[in-house]
C-alpha atoms as a PDB file:
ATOM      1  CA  UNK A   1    -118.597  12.648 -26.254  1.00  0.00           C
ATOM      2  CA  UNK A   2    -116.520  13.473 -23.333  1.00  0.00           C
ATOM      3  CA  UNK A   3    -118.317  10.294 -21.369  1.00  0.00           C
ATOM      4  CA  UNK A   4    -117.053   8.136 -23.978  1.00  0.00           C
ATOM      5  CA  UNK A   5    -113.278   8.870 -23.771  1.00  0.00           C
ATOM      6  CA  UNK A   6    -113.615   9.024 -19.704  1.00  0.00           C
ATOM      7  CA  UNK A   7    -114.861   5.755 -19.734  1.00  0.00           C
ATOM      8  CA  UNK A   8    -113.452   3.848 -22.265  1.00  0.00           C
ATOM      9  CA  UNK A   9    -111.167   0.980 -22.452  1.00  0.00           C
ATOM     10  CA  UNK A  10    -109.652   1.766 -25.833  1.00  0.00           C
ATOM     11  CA  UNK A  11    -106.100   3.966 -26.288  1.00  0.00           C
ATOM     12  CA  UNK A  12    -107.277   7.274 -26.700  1.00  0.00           C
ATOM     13  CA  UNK A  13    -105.399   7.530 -30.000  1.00  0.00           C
ATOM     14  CA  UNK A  14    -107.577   4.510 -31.118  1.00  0.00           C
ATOM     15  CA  UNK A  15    -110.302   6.221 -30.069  1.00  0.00           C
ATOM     16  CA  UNK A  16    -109.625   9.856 -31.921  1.00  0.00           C
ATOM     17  CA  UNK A  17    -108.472   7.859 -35.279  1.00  0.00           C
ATOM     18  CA  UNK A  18    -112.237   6.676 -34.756  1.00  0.00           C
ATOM     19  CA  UNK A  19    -113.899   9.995 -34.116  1.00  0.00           C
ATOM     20  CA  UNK A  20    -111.326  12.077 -37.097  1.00  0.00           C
ATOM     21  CA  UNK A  21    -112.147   9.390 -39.446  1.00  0.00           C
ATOM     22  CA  UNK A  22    -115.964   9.716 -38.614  1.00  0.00           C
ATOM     23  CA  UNK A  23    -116.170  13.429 -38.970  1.00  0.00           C
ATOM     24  CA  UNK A  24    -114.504  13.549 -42.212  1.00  0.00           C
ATOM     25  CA  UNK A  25    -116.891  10.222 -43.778  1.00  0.00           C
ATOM     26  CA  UNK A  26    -119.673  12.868 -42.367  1.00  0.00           C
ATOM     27  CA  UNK A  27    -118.381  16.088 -43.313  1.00  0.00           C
ATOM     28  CA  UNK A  28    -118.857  17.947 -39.953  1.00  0.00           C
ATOM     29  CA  UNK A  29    -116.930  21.236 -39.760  1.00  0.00           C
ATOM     30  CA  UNK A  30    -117.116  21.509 -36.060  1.00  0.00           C
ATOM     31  CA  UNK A  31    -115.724  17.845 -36.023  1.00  0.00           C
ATOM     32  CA  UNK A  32    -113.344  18.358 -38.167  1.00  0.00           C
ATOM     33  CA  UNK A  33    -111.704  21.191 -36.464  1.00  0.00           C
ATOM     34  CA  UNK A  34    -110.506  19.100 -34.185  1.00  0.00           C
ATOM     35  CA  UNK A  35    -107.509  17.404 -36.223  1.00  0.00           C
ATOM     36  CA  UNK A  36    -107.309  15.675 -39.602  1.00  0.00           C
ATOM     37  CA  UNK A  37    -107.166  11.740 -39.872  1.00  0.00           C
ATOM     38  CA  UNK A  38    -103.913   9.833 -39.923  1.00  0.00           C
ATOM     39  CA  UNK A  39    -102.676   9.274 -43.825  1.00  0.00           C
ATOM     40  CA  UNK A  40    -101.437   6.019 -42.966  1.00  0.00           C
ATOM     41  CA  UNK A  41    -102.799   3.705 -39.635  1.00  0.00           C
ATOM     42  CA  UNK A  42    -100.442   1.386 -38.833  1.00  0.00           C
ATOM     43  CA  UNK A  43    -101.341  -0.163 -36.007  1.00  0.00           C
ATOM     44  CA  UNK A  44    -103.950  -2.962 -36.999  1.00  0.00           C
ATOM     45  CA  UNK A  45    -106.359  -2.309 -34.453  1.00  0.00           C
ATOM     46  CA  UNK A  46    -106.650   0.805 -34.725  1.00  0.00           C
ATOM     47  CA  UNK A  47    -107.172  -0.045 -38.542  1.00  0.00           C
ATOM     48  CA  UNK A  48    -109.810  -2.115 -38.020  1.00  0.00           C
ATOM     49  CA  UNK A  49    -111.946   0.136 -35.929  1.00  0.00           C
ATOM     50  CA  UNK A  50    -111.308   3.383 -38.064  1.00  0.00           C
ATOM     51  CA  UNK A  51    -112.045   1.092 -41.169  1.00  0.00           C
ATOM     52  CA  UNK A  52    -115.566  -0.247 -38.774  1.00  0.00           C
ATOM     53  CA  UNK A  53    -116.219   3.294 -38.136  1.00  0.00           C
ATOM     54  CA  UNK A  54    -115.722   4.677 -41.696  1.00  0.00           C
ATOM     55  CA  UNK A  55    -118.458   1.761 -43.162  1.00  0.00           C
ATOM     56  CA  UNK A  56    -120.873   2.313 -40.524  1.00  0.00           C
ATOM     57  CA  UNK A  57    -121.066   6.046 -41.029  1.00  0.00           C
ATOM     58  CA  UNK A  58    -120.640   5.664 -44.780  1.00  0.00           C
ATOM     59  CA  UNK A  59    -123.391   3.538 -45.228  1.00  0.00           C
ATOM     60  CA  UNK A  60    -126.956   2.329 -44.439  1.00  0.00           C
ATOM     61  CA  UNK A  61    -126.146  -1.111 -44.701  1.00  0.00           C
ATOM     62  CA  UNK A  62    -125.660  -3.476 -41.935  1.00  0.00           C
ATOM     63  CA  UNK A  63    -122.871  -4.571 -40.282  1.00  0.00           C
ATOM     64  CA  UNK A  64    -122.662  -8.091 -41.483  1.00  0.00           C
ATOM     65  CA  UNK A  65    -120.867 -11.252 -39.816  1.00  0.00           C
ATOM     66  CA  UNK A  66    -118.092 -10.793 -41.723  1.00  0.00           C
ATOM     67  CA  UNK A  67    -117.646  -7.477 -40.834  1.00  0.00           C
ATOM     68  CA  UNK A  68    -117.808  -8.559 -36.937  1.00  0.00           C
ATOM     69  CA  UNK A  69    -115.384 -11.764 -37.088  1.00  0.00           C
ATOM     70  CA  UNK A  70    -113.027  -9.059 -38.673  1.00  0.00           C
ATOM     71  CA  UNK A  71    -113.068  -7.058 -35.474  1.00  0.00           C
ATOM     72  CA  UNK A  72    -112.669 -10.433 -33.226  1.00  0.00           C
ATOM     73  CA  UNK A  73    -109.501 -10.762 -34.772  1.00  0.00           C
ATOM     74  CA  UNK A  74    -108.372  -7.678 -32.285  1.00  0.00           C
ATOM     75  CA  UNK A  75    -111.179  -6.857 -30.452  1.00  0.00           C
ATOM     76  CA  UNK A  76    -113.409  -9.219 -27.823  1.00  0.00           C
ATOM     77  CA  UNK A  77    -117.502  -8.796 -27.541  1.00  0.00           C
ATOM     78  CA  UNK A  78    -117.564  -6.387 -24.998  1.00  0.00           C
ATOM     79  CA  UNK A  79    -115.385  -4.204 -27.074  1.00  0.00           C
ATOM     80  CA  UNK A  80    -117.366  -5.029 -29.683  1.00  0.00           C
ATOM     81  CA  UNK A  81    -119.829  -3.455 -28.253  1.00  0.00           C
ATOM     82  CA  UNK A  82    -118.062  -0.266 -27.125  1.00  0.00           C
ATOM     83  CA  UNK A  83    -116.868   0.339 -30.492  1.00  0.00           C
ATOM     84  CA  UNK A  84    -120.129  -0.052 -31.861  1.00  0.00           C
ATOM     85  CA  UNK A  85    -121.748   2.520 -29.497  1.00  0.00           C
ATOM     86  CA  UNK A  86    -118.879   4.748 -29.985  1.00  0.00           C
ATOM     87  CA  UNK A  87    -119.037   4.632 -33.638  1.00  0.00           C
ATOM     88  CA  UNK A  88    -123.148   5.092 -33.657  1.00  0.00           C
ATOM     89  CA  UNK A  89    -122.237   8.074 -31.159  1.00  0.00           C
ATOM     90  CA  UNK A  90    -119.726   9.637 -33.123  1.00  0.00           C
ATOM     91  CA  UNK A  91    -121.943   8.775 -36.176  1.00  0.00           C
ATOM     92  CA  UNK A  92    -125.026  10.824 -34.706  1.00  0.00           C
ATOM     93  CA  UNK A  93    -123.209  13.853 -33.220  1.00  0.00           C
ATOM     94  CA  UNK A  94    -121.610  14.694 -36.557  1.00  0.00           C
ATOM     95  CA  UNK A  95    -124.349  14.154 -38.892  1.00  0.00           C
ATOM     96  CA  UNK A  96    -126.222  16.527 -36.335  1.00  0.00           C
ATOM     97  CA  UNK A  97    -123.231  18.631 -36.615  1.00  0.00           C
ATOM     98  CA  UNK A  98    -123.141  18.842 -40.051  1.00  0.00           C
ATOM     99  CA  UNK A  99    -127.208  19.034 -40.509  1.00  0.00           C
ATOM    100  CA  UNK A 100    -126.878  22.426 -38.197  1.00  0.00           C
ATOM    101  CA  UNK A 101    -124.181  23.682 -40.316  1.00  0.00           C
ATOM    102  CA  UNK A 102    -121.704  24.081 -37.039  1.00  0.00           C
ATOM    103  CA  UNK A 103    -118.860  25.706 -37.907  1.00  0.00           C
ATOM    104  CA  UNK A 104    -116.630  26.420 -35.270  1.00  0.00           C
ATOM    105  CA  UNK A 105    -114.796  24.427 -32.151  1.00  0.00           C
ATOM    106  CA  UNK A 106    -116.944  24.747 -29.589  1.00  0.00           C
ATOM    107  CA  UNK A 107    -115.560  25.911 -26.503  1.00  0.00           C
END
């Protein structure tokens, strides 16, 4: 996950609303160690993305068009793009995470 918030061209606190709002949809201990998810966003991007991030990991339905033309409202194609790897990312680590029964913060 580490290569994701190196490289990345999002805020970092974008990017952990993302990941805390992930690990709690999933319900990964280990993940959610690592801080609880802001009770109120109010910065609209960052809104957007955790609400992006919550459906995708919620659900196994697809992203639809609406749901993309919601994120161009704050967000252009190639971040887009890096949200949506992100997201699948964070997605896959914690249900892995939470299918292992991981407990603790790793080091």
């Amino acid at each position: 996950m580490d290569s994701f918030y190196r490289f990345s061209s999002f805020d970092p606190a974008l990017q952990e609303e993302v990941r805390k709002a992930i690990a709690y949809q999933i319900g990964c201990a280990q993940c959610m160690s690592h801080g609880c998810p802001a009770a109120v966003i109010t910065d609209k991007k960052t809104k957007a993305a955790v609400d992006f991030a919550r459906k995708v990991s919620q659900t196994q339905l697809p992203v639809t068009k609406e749901d993309v033309e919601h994120l161009r409202e704050y967000f252009n194609d190639k971040e887009i793009a890096e949200l949506s790897a992100f997201v699948s990312f964070g997605t896959g680590y914690a249900r892995f995470g939470a299918a292992l029964i991981v407990d603790a913060a790793l080091p």
